[in-house]
Protein backbone atom coordinates (compact mmCIF):
# COMPACT_ATOMS: atom_id res chain seq x y z
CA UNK A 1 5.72 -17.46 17.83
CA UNK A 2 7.29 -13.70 18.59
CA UNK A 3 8.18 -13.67 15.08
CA UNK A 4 4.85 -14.31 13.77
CA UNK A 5 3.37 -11.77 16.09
CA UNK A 6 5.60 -9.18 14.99
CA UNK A 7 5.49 -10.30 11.31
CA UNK A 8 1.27 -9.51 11.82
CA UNK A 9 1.18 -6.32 13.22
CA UNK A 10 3.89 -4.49 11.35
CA UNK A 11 2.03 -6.28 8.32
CA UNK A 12 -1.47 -4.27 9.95
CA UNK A 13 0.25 -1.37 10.38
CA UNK A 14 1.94 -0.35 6.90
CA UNK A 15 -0.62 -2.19 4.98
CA UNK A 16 -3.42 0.23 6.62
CA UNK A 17 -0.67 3.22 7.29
CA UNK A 18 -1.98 4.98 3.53
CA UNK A 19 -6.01 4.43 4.17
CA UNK A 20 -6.13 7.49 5.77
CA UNK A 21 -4.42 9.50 2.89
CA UNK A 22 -7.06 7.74 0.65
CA UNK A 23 -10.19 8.57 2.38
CA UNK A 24 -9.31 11.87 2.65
CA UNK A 25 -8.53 12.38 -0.87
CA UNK A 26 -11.27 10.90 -1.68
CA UNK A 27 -13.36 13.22 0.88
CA UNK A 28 -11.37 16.36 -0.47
CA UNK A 29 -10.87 15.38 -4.17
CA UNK A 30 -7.39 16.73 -3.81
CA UNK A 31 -3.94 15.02 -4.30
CA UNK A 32 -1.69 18.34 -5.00
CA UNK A 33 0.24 17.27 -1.90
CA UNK A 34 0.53 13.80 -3.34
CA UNK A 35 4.03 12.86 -5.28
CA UNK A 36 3.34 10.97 -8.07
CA UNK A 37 6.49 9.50 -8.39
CA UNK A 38 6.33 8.77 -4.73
CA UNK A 39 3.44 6.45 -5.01
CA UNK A 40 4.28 5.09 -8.65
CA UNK A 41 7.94 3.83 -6.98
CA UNK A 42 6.14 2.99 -3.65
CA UNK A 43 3.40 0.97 -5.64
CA UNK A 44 6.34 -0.64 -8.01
CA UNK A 45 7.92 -2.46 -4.53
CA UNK A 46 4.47 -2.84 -3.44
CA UNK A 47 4.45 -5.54 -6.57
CA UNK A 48 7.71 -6.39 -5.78
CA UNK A 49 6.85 -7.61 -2.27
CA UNK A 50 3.72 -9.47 -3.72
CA UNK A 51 5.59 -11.45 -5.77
CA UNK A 52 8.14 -12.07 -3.10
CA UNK A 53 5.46 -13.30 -0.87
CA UNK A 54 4.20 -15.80 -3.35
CA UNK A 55 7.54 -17.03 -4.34
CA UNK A 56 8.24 -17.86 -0.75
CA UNK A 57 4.92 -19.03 -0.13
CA UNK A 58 4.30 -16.38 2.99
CA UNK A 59 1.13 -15.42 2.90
CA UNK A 60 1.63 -12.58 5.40
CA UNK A 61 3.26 -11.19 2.93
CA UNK A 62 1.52 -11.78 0.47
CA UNK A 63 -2.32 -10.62 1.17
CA UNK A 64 -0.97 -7.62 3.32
CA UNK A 65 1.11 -6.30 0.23
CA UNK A 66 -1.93 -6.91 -1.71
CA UNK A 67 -4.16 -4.69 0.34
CA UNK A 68 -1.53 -2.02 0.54
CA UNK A 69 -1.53 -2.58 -3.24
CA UNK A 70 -4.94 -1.65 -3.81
CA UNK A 71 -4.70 1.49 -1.44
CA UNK A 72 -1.84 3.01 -3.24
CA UNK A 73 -2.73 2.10 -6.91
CA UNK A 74 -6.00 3.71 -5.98
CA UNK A 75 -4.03 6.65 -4.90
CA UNK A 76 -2.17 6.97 -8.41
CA UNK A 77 -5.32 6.93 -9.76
CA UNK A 78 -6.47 9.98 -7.79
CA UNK A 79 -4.00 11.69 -7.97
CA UNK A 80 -3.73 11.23 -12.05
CA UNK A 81 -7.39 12.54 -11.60
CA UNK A 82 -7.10 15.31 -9.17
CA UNK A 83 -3.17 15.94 -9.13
């Protein structure tokens, strides 16, 4: 049960850690401080850990990685529009 708990909220925490980095980009329309290849190699093991998750059928895993997916593909995009 300790595992599960722990599992869950360091899945909550990194999968919401970027939000505020989007919202404020989004507020600002700026990404200069943004590394591109940062978030292209972060978003790469972002996939990587989706298709771990399904492959070991953890969905933990699985739909947290997918939110953080769609915060830092959104974040390339920004920043390949404001970089």
């Amino acid at each position: 049960m300790i595992t599960s708990i722990v599992g869950t909220v360091a899945a909550l925490c990194t999968t919401f850690a970027m939000a505020p980095q989007v919202i404020k980009s989004l507020q600002t329309k700026e990404t200069k401080d943004v590394s591109l290849l940062y978030m292209c190699v972060l978003t790469f093991g972002i996939i990587m850990w989706i298709i771990y998750g399904a492959l070991i059928k953890d969905s933990i895993v699985f739909f947290a990685n997918l939110v953080t997916f769609g915060f830092a593909f959104t974040m390339v995009i920004l920043k390949l529009k404001w970089g």
